[in-house]
N, C-alpha and C. Protein backbone atom coordinates (compact mmCIF):
# COMPACT_ATOMS: atom_id res chain seq x y z
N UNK A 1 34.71 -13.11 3.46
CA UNK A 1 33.29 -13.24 3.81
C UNK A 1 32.75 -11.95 4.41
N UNK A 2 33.84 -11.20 5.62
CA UNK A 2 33.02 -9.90 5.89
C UNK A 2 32.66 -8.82 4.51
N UNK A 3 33.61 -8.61 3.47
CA UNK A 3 33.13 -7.95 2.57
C UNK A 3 32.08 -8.32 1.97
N UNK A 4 31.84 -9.52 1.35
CA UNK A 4 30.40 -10.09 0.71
C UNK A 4 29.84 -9.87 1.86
N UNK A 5 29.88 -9.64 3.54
CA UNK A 5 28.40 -9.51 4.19
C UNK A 5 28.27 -8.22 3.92
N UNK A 6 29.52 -7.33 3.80
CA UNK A 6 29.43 -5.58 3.59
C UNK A 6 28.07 -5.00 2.74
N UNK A 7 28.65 -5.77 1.68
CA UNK A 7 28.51 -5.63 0.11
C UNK A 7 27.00 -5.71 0.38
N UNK A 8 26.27 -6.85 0.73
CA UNK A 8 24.75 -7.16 1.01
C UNK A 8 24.50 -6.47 1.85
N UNK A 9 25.10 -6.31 2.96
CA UNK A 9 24.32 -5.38 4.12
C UNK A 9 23.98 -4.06 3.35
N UNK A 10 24.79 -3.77 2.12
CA UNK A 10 24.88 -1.97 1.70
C UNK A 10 23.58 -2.20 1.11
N UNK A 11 23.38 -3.29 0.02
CA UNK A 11 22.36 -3.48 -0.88
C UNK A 11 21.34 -4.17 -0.12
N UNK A 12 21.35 -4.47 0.94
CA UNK A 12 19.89 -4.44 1.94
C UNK A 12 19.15 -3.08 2.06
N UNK A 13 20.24 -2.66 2.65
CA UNK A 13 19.65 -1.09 3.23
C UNK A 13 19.46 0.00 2.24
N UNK A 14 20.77 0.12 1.23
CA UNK A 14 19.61 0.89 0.27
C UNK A 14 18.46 0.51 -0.81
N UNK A 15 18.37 -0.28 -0.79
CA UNK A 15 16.83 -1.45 -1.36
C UNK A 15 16.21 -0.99 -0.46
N UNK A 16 16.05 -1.16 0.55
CA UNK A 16 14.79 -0.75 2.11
C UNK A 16 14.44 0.57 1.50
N UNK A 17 15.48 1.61 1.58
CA UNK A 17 15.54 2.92 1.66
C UNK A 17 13.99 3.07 0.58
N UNK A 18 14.85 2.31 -0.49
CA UNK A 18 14.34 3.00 -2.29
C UNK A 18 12.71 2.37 -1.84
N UNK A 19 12.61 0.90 -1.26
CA UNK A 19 11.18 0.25 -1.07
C UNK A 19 10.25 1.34 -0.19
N UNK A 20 10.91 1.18 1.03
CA UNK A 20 10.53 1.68 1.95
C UNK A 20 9.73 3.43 1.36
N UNK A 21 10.72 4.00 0.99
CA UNK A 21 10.38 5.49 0.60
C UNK A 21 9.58 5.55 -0.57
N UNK A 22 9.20 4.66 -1.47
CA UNK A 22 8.37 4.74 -2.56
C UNK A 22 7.05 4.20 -1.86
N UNK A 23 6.64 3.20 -0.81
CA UNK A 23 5.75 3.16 -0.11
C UNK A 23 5.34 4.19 0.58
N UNK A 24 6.15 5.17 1.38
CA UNK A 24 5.92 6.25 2.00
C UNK A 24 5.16 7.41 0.89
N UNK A 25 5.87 7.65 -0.14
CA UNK A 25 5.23 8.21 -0.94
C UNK A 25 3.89 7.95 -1.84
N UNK A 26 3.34 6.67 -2.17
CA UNK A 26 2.63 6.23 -2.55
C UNK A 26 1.58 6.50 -1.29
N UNK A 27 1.40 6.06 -0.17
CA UNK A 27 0.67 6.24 0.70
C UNK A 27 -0.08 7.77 1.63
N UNK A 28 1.58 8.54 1.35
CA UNK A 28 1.04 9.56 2.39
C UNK A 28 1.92 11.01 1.34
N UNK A 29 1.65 10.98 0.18
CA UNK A 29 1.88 12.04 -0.91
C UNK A 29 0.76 11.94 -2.08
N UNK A 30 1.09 10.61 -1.95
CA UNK A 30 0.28 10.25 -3.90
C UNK A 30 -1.02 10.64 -3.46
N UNK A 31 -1.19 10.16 -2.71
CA UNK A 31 -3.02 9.56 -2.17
C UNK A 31 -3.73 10.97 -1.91
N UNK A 32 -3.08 12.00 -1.68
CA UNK A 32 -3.21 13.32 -1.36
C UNK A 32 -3.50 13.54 -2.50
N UNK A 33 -1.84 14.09 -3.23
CA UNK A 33 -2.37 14.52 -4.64
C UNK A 33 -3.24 14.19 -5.63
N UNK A 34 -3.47 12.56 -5.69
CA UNK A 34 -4.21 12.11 -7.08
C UNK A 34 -5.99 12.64 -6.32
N UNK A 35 -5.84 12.75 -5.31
CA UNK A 35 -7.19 13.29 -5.07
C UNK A 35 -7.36 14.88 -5.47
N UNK A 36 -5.90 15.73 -5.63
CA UNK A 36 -6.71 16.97 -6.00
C UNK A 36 -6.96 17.59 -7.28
N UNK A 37 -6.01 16.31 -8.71
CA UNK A 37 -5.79 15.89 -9.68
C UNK A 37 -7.69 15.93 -10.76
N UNK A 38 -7.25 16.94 -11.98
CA UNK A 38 -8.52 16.61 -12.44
C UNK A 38 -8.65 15.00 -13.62
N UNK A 39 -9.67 14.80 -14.07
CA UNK A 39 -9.28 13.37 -14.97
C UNK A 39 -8.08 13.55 -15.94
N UNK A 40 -8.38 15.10 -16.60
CA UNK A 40 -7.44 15.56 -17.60
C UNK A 40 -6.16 15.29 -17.47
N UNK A 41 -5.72 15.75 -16.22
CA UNK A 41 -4.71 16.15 -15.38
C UNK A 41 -4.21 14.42 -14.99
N UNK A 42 -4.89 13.83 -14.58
CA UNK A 42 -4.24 12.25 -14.19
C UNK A 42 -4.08 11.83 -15.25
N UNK A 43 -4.53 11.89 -16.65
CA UNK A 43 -4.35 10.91 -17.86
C UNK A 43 -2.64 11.77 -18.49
N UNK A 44 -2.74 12.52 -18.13
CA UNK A 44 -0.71 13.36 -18.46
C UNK A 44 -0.13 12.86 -17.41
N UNK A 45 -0.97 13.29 -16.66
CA UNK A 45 0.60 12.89 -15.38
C UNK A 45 0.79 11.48 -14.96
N UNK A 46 -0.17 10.75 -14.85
CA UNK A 46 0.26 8.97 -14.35
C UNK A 46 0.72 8.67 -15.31
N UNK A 47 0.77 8.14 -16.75
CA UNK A 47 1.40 6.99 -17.57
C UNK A 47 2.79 7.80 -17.31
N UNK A 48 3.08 8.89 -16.80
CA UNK A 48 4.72 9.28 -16.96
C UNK A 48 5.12 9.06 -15.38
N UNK A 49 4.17 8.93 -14.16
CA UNK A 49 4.41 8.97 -13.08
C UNK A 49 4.48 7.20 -12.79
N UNK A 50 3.45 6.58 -12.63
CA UNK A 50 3.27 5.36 -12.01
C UNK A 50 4.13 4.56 -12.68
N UNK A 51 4.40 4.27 -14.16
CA UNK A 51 5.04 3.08 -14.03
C UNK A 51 6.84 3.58 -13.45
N UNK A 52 7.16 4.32 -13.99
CA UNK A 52 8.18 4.41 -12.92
C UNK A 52 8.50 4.11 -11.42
N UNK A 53 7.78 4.92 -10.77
CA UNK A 53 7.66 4.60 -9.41
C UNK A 53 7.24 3.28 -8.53
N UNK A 54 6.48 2.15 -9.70
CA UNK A 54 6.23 1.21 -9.49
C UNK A 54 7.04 0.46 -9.87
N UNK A 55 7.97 0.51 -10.88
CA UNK A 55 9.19 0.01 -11.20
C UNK A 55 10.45 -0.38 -10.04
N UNK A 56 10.73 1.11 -9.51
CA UNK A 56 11.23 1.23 -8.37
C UNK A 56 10.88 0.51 -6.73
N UNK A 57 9.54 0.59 -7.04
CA UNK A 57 8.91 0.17 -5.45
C UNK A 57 8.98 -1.59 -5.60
N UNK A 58 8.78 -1.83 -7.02
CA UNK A 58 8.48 -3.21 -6.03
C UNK A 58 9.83 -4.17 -6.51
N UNK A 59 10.67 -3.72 -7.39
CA UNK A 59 12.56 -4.22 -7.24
C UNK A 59 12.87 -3.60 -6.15
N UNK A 60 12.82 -2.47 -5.60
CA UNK A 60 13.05 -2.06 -4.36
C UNK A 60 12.57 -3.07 -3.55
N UNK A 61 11.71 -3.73 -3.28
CA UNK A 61 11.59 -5.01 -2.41
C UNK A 61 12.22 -6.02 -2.80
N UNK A 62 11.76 -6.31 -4.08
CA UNK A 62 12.77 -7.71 -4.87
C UNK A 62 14.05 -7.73 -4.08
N UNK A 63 14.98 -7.11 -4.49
CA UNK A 63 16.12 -6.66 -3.88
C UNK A 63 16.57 -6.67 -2.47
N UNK A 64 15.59 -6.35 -1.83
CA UNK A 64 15.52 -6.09 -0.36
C UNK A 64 15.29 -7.29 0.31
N UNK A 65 14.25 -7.46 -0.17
CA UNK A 65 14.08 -9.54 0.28
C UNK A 65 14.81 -10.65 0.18
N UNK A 66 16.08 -10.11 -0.86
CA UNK A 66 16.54 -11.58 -1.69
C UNK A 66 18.24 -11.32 -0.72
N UNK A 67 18.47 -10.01 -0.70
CA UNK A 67 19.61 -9.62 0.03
C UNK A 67 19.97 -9.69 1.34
N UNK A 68 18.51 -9.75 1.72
CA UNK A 68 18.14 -10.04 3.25
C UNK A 68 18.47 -11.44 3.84
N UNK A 69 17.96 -12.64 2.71
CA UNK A 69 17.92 -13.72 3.09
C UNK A 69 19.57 -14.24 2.80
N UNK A 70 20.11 -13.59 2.07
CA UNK A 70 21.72 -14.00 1.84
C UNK A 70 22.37 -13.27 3.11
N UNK A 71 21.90 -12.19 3.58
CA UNK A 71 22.25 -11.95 4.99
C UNK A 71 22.20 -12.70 5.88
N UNK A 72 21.23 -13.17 6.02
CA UNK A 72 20.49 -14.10 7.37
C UNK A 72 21.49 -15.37 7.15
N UNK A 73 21.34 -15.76 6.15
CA UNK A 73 22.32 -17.08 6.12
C UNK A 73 23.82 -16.85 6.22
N UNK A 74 24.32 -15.83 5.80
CA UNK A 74 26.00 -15.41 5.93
C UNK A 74 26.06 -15.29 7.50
N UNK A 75 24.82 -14.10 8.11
CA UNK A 75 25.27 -13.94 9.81
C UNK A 75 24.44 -15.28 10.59
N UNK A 76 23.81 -15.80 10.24
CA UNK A 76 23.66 -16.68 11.47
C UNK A 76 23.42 -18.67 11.03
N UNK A 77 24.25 -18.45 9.46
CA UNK A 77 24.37 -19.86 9.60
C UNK A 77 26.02 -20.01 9.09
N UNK A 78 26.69 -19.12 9.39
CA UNK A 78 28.07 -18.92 8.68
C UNK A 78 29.08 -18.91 9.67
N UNK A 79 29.87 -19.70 9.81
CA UNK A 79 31.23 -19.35 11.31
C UNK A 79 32.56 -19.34 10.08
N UNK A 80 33.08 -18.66 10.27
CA UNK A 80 34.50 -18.41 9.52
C UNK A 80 35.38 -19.69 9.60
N UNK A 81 35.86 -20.43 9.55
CA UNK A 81 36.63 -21.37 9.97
C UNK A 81 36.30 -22.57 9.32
N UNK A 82 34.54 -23.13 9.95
CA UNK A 82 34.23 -23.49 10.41
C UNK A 82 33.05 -23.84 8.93
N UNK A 83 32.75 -22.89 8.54
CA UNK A 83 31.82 -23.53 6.80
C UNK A 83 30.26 -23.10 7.57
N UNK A 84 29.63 -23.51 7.00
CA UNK A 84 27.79 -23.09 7.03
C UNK A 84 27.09 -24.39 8.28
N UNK A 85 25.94 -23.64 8.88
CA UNK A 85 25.74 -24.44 9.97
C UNK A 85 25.45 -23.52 10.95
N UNK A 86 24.15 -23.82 12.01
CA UNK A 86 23.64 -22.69 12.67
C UNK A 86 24.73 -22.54 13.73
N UNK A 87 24.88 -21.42 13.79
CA UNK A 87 26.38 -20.86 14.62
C UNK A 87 25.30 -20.25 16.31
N UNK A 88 26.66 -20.07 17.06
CA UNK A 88 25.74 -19.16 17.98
C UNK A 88 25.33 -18.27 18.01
N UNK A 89 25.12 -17.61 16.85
CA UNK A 89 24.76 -16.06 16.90
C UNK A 89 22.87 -16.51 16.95
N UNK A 90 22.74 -17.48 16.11
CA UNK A 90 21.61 -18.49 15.76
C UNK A 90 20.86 -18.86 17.14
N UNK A 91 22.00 -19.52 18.06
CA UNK A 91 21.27 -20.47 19.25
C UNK A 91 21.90 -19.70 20.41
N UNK A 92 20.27 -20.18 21.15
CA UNK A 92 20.77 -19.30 22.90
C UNK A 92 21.38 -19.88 23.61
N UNK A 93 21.95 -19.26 24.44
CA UNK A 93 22.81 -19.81 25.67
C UNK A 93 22.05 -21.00 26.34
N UNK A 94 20.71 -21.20 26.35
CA UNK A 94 20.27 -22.59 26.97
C UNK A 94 20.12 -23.48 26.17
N UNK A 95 18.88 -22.85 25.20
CA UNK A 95 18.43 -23.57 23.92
C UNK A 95 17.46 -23.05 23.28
N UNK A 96 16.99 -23.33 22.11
CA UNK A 96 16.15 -22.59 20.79
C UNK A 96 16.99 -21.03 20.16
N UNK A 97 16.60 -20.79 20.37
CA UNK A 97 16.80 -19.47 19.21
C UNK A 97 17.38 -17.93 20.58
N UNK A 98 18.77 -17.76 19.78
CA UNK A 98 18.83 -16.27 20.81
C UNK A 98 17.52 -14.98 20.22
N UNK A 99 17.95 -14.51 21.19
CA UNK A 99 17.30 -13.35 21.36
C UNK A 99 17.10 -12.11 19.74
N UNK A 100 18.25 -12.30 19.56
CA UNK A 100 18.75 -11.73 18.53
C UNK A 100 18.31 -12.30 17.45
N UNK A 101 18.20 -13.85 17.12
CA UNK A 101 17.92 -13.93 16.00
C UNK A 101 16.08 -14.45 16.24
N UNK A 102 15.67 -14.35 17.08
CA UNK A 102 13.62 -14.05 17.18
C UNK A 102 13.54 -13.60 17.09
N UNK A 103 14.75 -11.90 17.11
CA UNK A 103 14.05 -10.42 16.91
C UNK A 103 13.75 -10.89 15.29
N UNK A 104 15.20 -10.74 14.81
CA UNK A 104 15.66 -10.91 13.17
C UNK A 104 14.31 -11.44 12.59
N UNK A 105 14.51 -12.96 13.02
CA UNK A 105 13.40 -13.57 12.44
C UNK A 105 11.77 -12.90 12.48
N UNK A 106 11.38 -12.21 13.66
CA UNK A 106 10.36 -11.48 13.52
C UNK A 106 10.20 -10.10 12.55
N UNK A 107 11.04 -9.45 12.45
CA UNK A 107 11.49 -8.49 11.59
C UNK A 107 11.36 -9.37 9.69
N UNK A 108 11.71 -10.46 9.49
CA UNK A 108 12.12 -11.38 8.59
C UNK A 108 10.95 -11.35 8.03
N UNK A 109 9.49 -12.04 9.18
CA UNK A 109 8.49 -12.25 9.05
C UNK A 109 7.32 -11.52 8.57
N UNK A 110 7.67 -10.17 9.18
CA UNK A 110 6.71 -9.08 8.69
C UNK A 110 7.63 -8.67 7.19
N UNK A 111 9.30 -8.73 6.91
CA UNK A 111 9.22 -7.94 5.72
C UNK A 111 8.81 -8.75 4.37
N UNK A 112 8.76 -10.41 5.07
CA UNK A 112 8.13 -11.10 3.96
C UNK A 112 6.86 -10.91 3.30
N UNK A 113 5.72 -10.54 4.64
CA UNK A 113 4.49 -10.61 4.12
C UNK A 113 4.13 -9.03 3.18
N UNK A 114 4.94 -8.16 3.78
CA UNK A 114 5.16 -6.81 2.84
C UNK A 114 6.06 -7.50 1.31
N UNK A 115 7.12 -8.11 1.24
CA UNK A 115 7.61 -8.49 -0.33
C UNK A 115 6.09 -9.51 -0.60
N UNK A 116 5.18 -9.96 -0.30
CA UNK A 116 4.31 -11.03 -1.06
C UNK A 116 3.08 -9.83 -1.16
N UNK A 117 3.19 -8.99 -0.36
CA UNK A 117 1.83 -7.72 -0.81
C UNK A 117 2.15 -7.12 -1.87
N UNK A 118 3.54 -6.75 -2.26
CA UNK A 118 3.87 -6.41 -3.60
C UNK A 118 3.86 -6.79 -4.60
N UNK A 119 4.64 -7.95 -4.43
CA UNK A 119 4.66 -8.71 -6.00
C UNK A 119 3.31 -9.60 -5.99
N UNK A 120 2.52 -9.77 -4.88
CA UNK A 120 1.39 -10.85 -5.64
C UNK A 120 -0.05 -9.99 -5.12
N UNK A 121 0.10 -8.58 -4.81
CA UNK A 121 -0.91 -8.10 -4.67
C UNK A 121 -1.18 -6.98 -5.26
N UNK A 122 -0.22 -6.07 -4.86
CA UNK A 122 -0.68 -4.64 -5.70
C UNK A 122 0.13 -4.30 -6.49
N UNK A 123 1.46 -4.93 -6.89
CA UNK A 123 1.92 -4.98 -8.25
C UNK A 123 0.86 -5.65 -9.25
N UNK A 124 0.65 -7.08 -9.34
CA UNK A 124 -1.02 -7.51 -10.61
C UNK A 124 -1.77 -6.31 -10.48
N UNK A 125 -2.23 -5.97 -9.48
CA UNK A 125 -3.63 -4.75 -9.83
C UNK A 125 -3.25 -3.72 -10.17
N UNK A 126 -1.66 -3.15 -10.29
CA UNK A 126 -1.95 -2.02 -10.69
C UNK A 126 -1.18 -2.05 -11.91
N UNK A 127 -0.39 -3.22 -12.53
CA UNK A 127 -0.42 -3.70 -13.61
C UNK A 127 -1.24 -4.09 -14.67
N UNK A 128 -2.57 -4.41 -14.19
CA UNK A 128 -3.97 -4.41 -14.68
C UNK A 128 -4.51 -3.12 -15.00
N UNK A 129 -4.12 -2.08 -14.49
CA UNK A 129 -4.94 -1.17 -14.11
C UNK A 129 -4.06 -0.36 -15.23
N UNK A 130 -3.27 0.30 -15.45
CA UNK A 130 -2.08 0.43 -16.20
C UNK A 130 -2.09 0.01 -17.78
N UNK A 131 -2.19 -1.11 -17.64
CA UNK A 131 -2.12 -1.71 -19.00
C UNK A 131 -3.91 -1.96 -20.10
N UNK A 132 -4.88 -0.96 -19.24
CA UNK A 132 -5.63 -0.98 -19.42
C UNK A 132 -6.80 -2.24 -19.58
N UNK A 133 -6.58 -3.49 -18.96
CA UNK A 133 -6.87 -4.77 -19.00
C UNK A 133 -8.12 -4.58 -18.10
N UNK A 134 -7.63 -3.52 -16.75
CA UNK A 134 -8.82 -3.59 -16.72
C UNK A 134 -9.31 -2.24 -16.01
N UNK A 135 -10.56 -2.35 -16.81
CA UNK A 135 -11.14 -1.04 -16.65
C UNK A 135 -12.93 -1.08 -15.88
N UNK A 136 -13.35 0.31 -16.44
CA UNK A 136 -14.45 0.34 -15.59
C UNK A 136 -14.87 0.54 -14.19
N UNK A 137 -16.21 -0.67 -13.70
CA UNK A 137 -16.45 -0.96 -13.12
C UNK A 137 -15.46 -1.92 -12.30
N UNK A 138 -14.93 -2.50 -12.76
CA UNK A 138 -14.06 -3.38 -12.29
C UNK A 138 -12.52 -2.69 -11.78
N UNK A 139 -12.59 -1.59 -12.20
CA UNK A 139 -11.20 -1.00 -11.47
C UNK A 139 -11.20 -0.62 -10.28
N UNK A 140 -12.38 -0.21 -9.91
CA UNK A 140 -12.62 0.50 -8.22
C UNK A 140 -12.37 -0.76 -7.43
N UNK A 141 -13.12 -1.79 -7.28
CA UNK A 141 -12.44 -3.23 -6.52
C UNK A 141 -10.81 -3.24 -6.13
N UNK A 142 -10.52 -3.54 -7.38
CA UNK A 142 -8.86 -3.65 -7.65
C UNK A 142 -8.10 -2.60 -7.25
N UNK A 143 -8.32 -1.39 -6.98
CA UNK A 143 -7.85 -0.23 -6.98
C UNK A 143 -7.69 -0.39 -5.38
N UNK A 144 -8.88 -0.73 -4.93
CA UNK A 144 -9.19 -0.20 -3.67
C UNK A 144 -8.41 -1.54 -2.70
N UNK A 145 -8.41 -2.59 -3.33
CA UNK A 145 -7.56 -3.94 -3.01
C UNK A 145 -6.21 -3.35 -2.69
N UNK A 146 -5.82 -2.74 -3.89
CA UNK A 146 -4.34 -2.84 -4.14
C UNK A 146 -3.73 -1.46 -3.05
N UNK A 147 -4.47 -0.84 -2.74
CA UNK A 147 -4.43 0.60 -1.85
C UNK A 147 -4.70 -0.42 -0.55
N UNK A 148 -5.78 -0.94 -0.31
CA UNK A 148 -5.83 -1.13 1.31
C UNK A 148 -4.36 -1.92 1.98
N UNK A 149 -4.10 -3.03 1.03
CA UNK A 149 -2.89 -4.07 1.16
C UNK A 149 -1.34 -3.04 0.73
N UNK A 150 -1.65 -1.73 0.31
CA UNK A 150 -0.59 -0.90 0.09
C UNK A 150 -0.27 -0.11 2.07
N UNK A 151 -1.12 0.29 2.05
CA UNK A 151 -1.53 1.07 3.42
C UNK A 151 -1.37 0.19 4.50
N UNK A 152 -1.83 -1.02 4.47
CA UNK A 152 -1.33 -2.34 5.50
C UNK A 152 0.40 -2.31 5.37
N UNK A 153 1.24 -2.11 4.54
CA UNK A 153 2.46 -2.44 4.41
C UNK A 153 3.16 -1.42 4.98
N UNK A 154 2.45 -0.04 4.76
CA UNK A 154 3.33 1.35 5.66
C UNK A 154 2.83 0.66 6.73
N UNK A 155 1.90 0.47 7.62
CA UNK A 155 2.08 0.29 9.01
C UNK A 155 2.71 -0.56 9.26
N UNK A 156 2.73 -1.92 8.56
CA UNK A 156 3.70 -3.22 9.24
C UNK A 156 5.15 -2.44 9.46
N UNK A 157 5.42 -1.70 8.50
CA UNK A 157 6.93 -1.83 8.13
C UNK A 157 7.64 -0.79 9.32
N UNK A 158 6.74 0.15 10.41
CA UNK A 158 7.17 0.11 11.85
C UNK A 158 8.02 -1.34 12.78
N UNK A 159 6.58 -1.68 12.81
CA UNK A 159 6.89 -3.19 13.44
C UNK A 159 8.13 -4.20 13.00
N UNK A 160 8.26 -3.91 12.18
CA UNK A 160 9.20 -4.85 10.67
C UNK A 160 10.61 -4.22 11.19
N UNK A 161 10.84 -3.04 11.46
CA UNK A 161 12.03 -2.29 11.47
C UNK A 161 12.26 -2.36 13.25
N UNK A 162 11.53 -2.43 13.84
CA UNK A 162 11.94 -3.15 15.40
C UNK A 162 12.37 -4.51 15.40
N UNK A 163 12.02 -5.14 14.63
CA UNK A 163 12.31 -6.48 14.13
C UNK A 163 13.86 -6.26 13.79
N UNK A 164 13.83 -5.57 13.13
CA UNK A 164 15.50 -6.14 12.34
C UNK A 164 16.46 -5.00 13.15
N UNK A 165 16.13 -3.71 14.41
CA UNK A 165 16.75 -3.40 14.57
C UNK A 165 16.90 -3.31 16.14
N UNK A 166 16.17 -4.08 16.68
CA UNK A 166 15.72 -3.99 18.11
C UNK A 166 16.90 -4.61 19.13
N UNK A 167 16.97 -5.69 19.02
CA UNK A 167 17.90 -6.65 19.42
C UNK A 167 19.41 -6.09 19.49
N UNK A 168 20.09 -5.31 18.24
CA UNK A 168 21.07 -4.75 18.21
C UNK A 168 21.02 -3.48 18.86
N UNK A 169 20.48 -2.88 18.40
CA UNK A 169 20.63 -1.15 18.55
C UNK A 169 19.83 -0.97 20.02
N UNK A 170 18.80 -1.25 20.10
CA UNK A 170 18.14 -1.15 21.67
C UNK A 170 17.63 -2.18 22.85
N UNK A 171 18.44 -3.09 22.76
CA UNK A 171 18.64 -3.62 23.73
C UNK A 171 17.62 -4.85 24.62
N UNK A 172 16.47 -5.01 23.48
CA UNK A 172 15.02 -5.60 23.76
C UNK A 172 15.20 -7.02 24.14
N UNK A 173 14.48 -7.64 25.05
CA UNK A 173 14.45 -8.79 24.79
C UNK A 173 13.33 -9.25 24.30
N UNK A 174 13.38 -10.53 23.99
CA UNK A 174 12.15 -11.32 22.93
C UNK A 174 11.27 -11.77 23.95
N UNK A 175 10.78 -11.14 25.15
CA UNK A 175 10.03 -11.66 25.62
C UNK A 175 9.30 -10.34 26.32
N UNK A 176 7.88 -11.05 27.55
CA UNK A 176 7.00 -10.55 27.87
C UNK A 176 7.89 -8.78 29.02
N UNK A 177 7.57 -7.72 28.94
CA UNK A 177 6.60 -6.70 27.99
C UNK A 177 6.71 -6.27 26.91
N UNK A 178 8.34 -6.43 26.52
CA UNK A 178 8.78 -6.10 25.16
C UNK A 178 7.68 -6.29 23.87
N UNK A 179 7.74 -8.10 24.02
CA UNK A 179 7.39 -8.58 22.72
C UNK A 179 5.84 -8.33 22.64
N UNK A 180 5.20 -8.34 23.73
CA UNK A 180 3.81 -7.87 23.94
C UNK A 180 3.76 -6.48 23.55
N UNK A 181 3.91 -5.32 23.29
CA UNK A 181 4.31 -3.63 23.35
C UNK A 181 4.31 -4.30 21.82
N UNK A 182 4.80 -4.63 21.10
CA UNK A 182 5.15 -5.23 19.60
C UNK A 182 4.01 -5.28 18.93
N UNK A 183 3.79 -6.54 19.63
CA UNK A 183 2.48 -6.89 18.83
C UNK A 183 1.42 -6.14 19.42
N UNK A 184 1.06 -5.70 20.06
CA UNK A 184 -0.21 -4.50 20.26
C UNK A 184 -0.01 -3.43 19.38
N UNK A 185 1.32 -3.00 19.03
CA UNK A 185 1.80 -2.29 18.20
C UNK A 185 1.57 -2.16 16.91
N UNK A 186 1.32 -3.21 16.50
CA UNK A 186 1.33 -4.31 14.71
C UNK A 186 -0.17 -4.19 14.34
N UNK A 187 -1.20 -4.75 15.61
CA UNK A 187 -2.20 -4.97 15.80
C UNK A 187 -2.58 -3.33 15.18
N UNK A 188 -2.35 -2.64 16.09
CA UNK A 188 -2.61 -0.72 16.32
C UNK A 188 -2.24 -0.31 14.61
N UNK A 189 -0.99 -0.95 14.21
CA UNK A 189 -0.98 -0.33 12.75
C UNK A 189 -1.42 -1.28 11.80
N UNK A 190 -2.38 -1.67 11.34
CA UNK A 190 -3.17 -3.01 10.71
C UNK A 190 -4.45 -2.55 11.17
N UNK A 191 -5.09 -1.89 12.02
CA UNK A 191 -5.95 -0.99 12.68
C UNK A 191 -6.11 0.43 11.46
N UNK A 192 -4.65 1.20 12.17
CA UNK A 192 -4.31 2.33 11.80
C UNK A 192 -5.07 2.47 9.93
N UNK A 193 -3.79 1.61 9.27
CA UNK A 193 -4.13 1.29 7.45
C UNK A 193 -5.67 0.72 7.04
N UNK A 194 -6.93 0.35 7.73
CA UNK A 194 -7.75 0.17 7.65
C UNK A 194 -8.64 1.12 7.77
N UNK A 195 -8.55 1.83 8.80
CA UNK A 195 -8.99 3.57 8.85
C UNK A 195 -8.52 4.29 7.70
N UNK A 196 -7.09 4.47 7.10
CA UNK A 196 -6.89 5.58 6.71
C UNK A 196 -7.61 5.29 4.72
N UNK A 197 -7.58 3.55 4.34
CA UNK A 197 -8.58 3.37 3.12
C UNK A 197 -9.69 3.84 3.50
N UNK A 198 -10.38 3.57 4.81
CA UNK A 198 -11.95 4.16 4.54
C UNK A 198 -11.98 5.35 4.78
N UNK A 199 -10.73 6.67 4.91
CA UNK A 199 -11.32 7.95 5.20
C UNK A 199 -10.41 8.45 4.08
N UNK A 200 -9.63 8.75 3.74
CA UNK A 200 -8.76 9.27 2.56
C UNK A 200 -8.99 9.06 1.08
N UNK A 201 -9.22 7.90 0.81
CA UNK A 201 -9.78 7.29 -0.68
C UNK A 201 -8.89 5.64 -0.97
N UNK A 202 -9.07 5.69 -2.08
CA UNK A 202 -8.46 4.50 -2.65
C UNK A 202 -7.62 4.11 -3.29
N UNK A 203 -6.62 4.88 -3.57
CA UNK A 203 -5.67 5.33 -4.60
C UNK A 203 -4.48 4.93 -3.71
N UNK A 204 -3.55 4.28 -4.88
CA UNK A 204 -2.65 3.59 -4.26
C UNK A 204 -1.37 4.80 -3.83
């Protein structure tokens, strides 16, 4: 069982990496360049650029989400001996949920709503957009959809990564100033990605 948790923990983290870093680039490279890009110049370079990179970004989540949740259930509903069933890594020393796994689960929470911005938000629009379905007038909407809910996902994915690494590595507890500092935090980047669609452009 520790090797199958190995094995997933490896293919968690480099899934994150590949998600994570194709968001980074999409947000705070692409968005640069396709603005200094002439029309000429974007009709050569995207059909050889985007679907690739969109290929990558959003199995890079697929992957990341699905590996995650076979994690979560191996470490905190799994006791060696003992078969499946919430273990204590799961439950606190008094009662409800340790510390450790409200971080998890908060971390869980934000990387879900980032895997459902992908596959049911700005993967369709820019699959639309791509496949020429849709054009025009009607692309700036969609464009600008699929960019704002792109730009929302770099900021969560701060918050997201205190989530899954807080509890272990630095020592936080799940409660008041910690968890407050968090969410003002989340709030501040959900803020942040709302500013940077209305001053940079729209481009995913």
């Amino acid at each position: 069982m520790s090797k199958l948790e190995f094995a997933f923990r490896w293919i968690h983290v480099i899934s994150g990496i590949t998600w994570i870093g194709m968001l980074y680039f999409f947000n705070f490279v692409n968005t640069q360049l396709q603005g200094k890009l002439d029309d000429a110049t974007k009709k050569l370079v995207n059909p050889q650029l985007m679907p690739r990179t969109l290929w990558w970004f959003r199995w890079g989540a697929m992957a990341t989400f699905l590996s995650g949740l076979v994690l979560f259930a191996s470490i905190y509903f799994y006791t060696p001996g003992l078969g499946f069933g919430p273990n204590l890594l799961l439950q606190g020393v008094e009662s409800g949920l340790s510390d450790r796994a409200r971080w998890i689960s908060w971390g869980m929470l934000f990387g879900t709503i980032m895997w459902f911005n992908v596959w049911f938000i700005i993967w369709p629009a820019q699959k639309g957009l791509l496949s020429g379905k849709i054009t025009g007038e009607a692309a700036g909407p969609v464009r600008a959809r699929a960019g704002k809910f792109s730009r929302i996902n770099t900021y969560l994915s701060g918050p997201m990564l205190v989530g899954m690494l807080g509890a272990n590595h630095a020592g936080l507890r799940f409660t008041y100033p910690h968890l407050a500092i968090l969410v003002v935090l989340a709030l501040l980047g959900v803020h942040a990605a709302l500013f940077h669609v209305s001053k940079v452009g729209q481009t995913v």
